[in-house]
Protein backbone atom coordinates (compact mmCIF):
# COMPACT_ATOMS: atom_id res chain seq x y z
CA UNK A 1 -71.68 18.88 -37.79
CA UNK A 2 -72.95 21.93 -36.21
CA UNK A 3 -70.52 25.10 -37.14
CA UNK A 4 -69.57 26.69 -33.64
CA UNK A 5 -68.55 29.99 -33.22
CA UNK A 6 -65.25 30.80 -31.25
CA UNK A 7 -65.28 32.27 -28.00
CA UNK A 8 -63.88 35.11 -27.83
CA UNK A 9 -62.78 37.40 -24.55
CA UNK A 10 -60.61 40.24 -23.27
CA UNK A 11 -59.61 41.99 -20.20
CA UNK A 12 -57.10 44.31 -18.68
CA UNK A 13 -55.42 44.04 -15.47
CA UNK A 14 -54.25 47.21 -13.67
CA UNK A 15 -50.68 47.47 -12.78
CA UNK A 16 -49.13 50.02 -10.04
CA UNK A 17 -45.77 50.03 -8.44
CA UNK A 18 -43.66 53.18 -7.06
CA UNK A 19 -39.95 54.02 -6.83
CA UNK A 20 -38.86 55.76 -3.34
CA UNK A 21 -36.11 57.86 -2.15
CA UNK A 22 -33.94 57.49 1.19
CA UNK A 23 -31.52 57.27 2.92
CA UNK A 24 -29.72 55.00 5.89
CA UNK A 25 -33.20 52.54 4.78
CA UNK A 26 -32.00 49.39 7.38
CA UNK A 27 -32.24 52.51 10.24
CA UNK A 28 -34.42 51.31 12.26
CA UNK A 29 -35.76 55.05 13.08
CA UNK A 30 -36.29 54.57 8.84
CA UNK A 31 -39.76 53.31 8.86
CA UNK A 32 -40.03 53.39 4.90
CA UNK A 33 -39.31 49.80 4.69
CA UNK A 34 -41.95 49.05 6.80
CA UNK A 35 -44.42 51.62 5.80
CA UNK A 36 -44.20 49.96 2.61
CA UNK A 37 -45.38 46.55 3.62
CA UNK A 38 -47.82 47.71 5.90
CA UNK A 39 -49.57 49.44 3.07
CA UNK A 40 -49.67 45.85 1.32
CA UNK A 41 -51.24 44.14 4.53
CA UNK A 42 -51.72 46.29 7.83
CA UNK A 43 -52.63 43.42 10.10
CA UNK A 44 -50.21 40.69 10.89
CA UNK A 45 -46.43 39.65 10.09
CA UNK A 46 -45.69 38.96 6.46
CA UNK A 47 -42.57 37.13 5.69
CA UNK A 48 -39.40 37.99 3.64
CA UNK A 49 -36.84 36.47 1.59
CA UNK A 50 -33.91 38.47 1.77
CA UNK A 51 -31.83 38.16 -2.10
CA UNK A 52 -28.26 40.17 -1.70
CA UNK A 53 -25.61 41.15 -3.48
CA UNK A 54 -22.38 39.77 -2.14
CA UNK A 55 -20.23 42.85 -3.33
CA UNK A 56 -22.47 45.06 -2.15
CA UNK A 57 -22.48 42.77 1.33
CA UNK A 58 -18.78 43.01 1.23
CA UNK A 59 -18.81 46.94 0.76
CA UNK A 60 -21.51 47.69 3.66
CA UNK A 61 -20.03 44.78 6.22
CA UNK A 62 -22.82 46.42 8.47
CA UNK A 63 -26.00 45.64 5.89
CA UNK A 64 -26.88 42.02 7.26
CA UNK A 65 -26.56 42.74 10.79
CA UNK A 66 -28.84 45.82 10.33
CA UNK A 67 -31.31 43.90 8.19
CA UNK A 68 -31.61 41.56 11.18
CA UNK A 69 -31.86 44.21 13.10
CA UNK A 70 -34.17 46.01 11.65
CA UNK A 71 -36.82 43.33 10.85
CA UNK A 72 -36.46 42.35 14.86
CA UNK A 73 -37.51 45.83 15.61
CA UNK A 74 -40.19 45.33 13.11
CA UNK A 75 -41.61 42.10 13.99
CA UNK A 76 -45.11 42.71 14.26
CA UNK A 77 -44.75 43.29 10.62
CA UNK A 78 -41.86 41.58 9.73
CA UNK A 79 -40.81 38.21 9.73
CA UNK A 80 -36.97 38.01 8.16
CA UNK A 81 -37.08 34.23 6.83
CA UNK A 82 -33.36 34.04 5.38
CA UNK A 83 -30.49 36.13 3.66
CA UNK A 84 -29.26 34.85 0.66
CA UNK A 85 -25.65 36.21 -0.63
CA UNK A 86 -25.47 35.82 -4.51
CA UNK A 87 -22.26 36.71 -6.61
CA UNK A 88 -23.19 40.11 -8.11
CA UNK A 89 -22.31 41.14 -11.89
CA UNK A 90 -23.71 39.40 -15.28
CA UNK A 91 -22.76 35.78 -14.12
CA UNK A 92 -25.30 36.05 -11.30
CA UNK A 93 -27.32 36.15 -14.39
CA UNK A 94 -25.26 33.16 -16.54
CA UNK A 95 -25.80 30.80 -13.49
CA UNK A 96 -29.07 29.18 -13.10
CA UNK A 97 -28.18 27.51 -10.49
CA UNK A 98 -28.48 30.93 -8.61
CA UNK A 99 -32.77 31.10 -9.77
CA UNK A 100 -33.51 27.37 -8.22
CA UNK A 101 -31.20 28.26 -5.10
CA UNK A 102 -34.00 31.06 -4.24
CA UNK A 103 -36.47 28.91 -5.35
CA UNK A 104 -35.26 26.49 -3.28
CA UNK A 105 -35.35 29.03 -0.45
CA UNK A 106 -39.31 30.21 -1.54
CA UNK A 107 -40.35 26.47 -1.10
CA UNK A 108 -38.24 26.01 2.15
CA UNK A 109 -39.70 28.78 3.96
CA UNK A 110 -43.28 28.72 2.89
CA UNK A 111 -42.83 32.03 0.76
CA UNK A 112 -46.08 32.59 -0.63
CA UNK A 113 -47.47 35.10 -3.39
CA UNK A 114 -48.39 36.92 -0.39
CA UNK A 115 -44.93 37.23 0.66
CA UNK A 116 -42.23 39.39 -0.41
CA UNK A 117 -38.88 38.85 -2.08
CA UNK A 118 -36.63 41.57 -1.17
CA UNK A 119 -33.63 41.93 -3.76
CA UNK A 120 -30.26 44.43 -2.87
CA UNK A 121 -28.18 44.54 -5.40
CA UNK A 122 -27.16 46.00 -9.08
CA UNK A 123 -29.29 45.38 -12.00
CA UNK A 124 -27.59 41.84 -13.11
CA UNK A 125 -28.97 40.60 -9.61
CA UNK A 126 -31.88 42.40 -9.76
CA UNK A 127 -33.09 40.96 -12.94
CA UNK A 128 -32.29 37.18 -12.24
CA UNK A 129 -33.90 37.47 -8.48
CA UNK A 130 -36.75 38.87 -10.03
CA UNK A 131 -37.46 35.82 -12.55
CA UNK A 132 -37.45 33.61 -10.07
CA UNK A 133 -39.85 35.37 -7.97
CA UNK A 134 -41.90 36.04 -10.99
CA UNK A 135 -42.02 31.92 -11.86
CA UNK A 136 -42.41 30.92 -8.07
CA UNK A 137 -46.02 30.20 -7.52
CA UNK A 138 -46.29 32.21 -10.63
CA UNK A 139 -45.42 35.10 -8.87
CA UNK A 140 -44.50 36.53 -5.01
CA UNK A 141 -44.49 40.14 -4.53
CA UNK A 142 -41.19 41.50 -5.40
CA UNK A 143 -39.25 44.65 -3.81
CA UNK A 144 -36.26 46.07 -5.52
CA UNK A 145 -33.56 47.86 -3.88
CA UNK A 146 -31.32 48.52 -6.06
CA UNK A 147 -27.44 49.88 -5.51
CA UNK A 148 -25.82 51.06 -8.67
CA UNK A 149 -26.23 54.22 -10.57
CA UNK A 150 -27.61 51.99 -13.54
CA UNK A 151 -30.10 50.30 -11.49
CA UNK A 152 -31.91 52.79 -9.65
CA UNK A 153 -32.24 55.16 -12.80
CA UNK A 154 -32.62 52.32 -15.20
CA UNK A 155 -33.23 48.50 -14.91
CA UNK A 156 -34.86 48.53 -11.37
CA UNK A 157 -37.85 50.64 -12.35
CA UNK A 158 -38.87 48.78 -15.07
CA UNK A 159 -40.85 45.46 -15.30
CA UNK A 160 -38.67 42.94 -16.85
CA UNK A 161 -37.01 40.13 -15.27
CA UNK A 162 -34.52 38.11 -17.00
CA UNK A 163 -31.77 35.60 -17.36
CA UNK A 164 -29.22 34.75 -20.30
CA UNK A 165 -29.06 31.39 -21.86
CA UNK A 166 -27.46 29.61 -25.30
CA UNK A 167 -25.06 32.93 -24.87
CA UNK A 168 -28.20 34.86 -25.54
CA UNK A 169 -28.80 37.97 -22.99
CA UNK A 170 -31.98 37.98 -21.54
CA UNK A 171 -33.02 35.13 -23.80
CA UNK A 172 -35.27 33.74 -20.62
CA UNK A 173 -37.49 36.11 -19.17
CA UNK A 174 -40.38 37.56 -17.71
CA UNK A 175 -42.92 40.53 -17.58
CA UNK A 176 -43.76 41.40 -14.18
CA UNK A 177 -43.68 44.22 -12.59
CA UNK A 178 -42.46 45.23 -8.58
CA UNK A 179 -44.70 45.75 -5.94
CA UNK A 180 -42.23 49.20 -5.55
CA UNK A 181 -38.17 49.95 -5.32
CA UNK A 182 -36.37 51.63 -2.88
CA UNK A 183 -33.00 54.22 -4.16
CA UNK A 184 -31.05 54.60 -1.38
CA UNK A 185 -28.65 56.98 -1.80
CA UNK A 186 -25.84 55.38 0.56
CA UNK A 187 -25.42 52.73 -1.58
CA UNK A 188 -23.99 54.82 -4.07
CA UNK A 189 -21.06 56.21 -2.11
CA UNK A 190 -18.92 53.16 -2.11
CA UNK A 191 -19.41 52.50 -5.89
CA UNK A 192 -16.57 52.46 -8.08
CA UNK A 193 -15.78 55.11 -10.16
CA UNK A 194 -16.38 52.89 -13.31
CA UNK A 195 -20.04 51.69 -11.92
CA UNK A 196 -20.72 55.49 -10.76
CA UNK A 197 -20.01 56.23 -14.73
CA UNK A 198 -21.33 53.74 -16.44
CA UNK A 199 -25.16 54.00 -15.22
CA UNK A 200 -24.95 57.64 -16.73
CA UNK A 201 -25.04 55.96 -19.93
CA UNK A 202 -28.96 55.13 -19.66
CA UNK A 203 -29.68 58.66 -18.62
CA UNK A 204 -28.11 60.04 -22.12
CA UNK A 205 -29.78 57.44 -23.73
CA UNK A 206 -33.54 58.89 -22.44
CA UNK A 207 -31.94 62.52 -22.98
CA UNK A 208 -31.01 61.93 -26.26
CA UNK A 209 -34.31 60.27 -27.54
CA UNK A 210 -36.79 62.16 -25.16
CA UNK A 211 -34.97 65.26 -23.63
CA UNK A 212 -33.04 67.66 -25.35
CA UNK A 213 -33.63 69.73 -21.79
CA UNK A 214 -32.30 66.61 -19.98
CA UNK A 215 -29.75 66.10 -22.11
CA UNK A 216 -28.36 70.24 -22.22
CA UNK A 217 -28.27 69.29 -18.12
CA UNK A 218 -25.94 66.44 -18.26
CA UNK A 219 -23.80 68.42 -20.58
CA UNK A 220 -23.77 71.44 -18.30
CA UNK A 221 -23.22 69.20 -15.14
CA UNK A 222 -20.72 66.57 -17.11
CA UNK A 223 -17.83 67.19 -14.75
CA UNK A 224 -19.61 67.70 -11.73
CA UNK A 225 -20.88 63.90 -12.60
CA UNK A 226 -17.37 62.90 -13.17
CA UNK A 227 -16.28 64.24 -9.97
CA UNK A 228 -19.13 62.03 -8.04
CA UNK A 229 -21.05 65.30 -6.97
CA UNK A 230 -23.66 63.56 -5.34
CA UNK A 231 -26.58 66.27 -6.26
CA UNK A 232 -25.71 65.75 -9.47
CA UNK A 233 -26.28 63.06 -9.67
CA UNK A 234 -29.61 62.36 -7.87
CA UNK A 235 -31.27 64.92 -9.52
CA UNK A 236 -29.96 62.60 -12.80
CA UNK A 237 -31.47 59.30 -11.64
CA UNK A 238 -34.84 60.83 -10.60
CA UNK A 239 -35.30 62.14 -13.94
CA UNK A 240 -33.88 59.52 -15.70
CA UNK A 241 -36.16 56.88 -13.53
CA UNK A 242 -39.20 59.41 -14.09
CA UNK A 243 -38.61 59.20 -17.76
CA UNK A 244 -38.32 55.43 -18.16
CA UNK A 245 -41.54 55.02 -15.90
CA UNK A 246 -43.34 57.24 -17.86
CA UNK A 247 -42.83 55.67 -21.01
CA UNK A 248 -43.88 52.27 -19.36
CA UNK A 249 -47.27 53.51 -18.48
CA UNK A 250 -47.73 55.60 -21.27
CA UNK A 251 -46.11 54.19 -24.21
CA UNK A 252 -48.98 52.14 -25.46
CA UNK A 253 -46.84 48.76 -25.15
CA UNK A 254 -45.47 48.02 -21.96
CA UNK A 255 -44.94 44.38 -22.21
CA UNK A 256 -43.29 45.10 -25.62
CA UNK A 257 -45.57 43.22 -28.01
CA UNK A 258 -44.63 45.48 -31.18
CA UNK A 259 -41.46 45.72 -32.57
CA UNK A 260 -40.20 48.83 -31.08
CA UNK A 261 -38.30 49.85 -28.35
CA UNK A 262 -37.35 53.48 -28.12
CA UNK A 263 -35.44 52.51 -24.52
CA UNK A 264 -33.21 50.26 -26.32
CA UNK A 265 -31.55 52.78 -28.22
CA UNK A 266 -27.58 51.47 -28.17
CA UNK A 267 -28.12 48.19 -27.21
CA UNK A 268 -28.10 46.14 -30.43
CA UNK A 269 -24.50 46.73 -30.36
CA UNK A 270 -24.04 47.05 -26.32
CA UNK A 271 -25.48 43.51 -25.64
CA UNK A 272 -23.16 41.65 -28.51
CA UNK A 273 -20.46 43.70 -27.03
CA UNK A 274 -20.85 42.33 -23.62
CA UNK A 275 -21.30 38.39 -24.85
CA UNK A 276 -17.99 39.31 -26.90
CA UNK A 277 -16.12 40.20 -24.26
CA UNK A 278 -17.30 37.78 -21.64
CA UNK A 279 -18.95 40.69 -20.09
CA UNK A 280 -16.04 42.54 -18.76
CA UNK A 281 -17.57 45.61 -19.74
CA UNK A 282 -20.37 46.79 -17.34
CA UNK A 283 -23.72 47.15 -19.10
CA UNK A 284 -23.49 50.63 -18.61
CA UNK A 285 -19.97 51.01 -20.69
CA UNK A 286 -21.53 48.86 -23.13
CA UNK A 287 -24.61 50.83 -23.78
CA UNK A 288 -22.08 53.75 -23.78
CA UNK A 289 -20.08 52.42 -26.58
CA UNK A 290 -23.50 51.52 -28.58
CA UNK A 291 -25.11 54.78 -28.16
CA UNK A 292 -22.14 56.57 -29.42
CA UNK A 293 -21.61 54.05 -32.22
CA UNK A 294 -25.60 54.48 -33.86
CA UNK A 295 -25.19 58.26 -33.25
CA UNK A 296 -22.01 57.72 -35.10
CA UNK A 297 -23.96 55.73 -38.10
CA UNK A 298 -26.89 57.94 -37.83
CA UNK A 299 -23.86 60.87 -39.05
CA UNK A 300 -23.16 58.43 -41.59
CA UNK A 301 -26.17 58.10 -43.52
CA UNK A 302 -27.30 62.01 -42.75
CA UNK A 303 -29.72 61.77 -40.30
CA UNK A 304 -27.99 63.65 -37.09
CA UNK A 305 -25.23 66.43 -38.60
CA UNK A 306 -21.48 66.69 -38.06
CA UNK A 307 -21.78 69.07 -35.18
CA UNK A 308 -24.78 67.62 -33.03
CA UNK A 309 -22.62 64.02 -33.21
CA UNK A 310 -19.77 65.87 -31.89
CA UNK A 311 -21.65 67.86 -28.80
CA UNK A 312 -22.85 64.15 -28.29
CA UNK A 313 -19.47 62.34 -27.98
CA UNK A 314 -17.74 65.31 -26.27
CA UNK A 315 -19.74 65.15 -23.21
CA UNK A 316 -19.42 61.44 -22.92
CA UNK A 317 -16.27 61.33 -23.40
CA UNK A 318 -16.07 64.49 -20.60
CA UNK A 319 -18.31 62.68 -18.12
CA UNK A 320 -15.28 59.94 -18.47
CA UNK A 321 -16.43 57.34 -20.98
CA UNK A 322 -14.23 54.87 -23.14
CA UNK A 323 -16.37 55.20 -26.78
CA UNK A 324 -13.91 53.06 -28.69
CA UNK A 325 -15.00 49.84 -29.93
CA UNK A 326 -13.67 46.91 -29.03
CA UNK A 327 -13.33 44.56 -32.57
CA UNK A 328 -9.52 44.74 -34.02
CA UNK A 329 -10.36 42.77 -37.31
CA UNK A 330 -12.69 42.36 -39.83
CA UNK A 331 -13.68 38.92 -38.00
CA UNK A 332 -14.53 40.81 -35.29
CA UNK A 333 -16.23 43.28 -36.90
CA UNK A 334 -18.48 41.05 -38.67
CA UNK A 335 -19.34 39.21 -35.29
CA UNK A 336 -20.54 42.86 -33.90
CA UNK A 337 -22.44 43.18 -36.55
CA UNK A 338 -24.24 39.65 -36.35
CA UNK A 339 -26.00 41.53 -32.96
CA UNK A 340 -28.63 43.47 -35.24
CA UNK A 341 -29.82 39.90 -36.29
CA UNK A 342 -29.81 38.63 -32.90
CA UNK A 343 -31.45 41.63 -31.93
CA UNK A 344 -34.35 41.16 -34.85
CA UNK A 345 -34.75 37.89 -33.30
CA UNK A 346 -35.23 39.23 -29.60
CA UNK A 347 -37.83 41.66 -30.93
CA UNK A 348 -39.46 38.69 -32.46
CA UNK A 349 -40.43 40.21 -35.36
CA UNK A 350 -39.52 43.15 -37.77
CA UNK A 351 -36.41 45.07 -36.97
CA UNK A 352 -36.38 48.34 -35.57
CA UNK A 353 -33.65 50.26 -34.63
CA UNK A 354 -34.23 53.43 -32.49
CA UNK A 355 -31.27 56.16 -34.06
CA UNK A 356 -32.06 59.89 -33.29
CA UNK A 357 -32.58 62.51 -36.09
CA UNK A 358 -31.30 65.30 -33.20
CA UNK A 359 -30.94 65.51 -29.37
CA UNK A 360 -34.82 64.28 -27.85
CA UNK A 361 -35.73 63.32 -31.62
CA UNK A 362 -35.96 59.63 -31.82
CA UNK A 363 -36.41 58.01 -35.27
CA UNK A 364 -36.61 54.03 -35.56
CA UNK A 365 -35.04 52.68 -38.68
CA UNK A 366 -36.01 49.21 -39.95
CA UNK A 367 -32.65 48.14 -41.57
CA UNK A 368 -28.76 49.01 -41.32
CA UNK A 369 -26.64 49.68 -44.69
CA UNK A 370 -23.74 47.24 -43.31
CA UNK A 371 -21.14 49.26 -45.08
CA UNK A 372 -21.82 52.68 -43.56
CA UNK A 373 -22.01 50.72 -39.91
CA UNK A 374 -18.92 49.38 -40.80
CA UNK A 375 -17.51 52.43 -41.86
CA UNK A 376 -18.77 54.08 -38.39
CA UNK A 377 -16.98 51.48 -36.55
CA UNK A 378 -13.67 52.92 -37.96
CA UNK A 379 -14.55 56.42 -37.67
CA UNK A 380 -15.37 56.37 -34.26
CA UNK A 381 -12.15 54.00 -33.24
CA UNK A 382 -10.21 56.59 -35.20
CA UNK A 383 -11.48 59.71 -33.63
CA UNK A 384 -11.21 57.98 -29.71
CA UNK A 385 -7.33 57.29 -30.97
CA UNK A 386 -7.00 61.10 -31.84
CA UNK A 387 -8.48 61.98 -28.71
């Protein structure tokens, strides 16, 4: 039989997406909205899928009439299909019935992959909306508008989409990136104070493995933070966003086929944490809790010294985060701990742990001493009883 070669064949595919800033977007003097989808097609009406947040609906009573509103002033480029209202938080993410509802809604109104998906919401909603765009017709355009601290510094720039499954997070998934997001800065007024804390959490995280400037910022501004100064604040999520976005383009893996992910840094522990306790902690508290617990460990075993892991915890703890852990046993303990397994698994391949050998020095580590993380767990629940 005649020995064939294989074919063989490559190609890359240029992505682009950008993150605005506004204000008052459903204004219909606010033309961002529309100057947005007019870049994607300047001739004709192209139709939208409206995916919203029901707490956030609840908090802005005004936001669907002013969508309506707004797309009606709009028509010649805008044709508002439907408004969906989906339960915000991590069960919009547990429930799949919530993914075939909007694809239900795609198929019903002849959404095509030259039709938008417009998500409002936090970054739960923001990631389940976004898989089912992603997997209808293999992909609609997708705009984010996201309307908690986390999400406009953190999750909605990026360009996963997920769901969680088997009590997995993000176990189903997808890469695909936005066509752009829109911050607008109203939506963080009428945030509670826990949500206007707990998105910080990401923006130390970047600091602390990327930006010792960053990070001497946050420290300086920790109580304006706390006290919802709103300048603060923005001038944290730009750079935060900037930061993540950065690292997408330029960190040589932005679909995350290696084993390393630098922007995980505390989330081993902060995604067990959540499944643990049914997600009653916010993402953002969680990732709290897990930074401070690796920059605990990384004490522990020498790599970060007494003194930089107490700068560290002081100005979370300032900015108005709960550090301590949540496991009151050594049952419990041991179920935290089976999240660096789970977490090998998720990388799908060998682990890597991103700890930091100082503030902006990241160093990845490929296995825990389960004794000294133990050992963390107790020193940090001591020293948040003390406090």
């Amino acid at each position: 039989m005649m020995q064939l070669e294989p074919i063989k064949q490559s190609f890359s595919v240029n992505y682009s997406y950008s993150l605005h800033f506004t204000k008052g977007l459903f204004a219909v003097q606010n033309t961002l909205l529309k100057d947005i989808i007019t870049g994607y097609r300047s001739s004709g009406s192209v139709k939208l899928l409206f995916v919203v947040d029901s707490g956030v609906a609840d908090k802005h009573p005004d936001l669907l009439s002013a969508i309506e509103k707004y797309c009606s002033f709009n028509e010649d480029h805008l044709s508002h299909t439907k408004t969906l209202l989906i339960e915000g938080g991590e069960n919009s993410k547990n429930n799949h019935s919530n993914v075939h509802l909007i694809l239900e809604e795609v198929s019903k109104n002849a959404i095509c992959r030259h039709s938008f998906v417009v998500v409002i919401g936090g970054g739960a909603v923001m990631d389940m909306a976004g898989y089912a765009a992603a997997i209808a017709h293999r992909g609609v355009q997708l705009i984010r508008i996201p309307t908690t601290v986390l999400s406009q510094n953190d999750s909605a720039v990026g360009v996963k989409n997920s769901i969680n499954i088997f009590e997995k997070k993000n176990f189903l998934g997808t890469f695909a990136p936005p066509y752009a997001i829109i911050n607008d800065s109203d939506f963080l007024l009428t945030l509670e104070q826990r949500d206007w804390i707990a998105g910080i959490a990401e923006a130390i995280k970047v600091a602390l493995i990327k930006d010792d400037a960053f990070f001497k910022y946050i420290a300086e501004h920790a109580t304006d933070l706390r006290d919802r100064q709103l300048e603060a604040m923005q001038y944290v999520i730009y750079k935060c966003a900037e930061m993540h976005m950065q690292h997408i383009a330029q960190g040589g893996d932005p679909f995350e086929s290696g084993s390393s992910r630098p922007l995980d840094f505390g989330h081993w522990a902060a995604h067990k944490l959540e499944q643990m306790t049914a997600y009653s902690l916010r993402h953002g508290e969680a990732v709290a809790k897990g930074i401070a617990l690796d920059v605990t460990y990384a004490a522990e075993i020498g790599m970060i010294s007494t003194e930089i892991l107490g700068t560290i915890l002081n100005v979370m703890e300032e900015i108005g985060f709960d550090l301590h852990i949540p496991v009151e046993n050594d049952v419990e303990i041991e179920q935290l701990l089976k999240g660096i397994e789970e977490f090998r698994e998720h990388l799908g391949g060998e682990l890597t742990i991103t700890l930091i050998a100082g503030i902006g020095k990241k160093k990845d580590v490929h296995e825990i001493d389960a004794l000294l993380m133990k050992k963390a767990i107790r020193s940090l629940n001591e020293r948040c009883k003390s406090n």
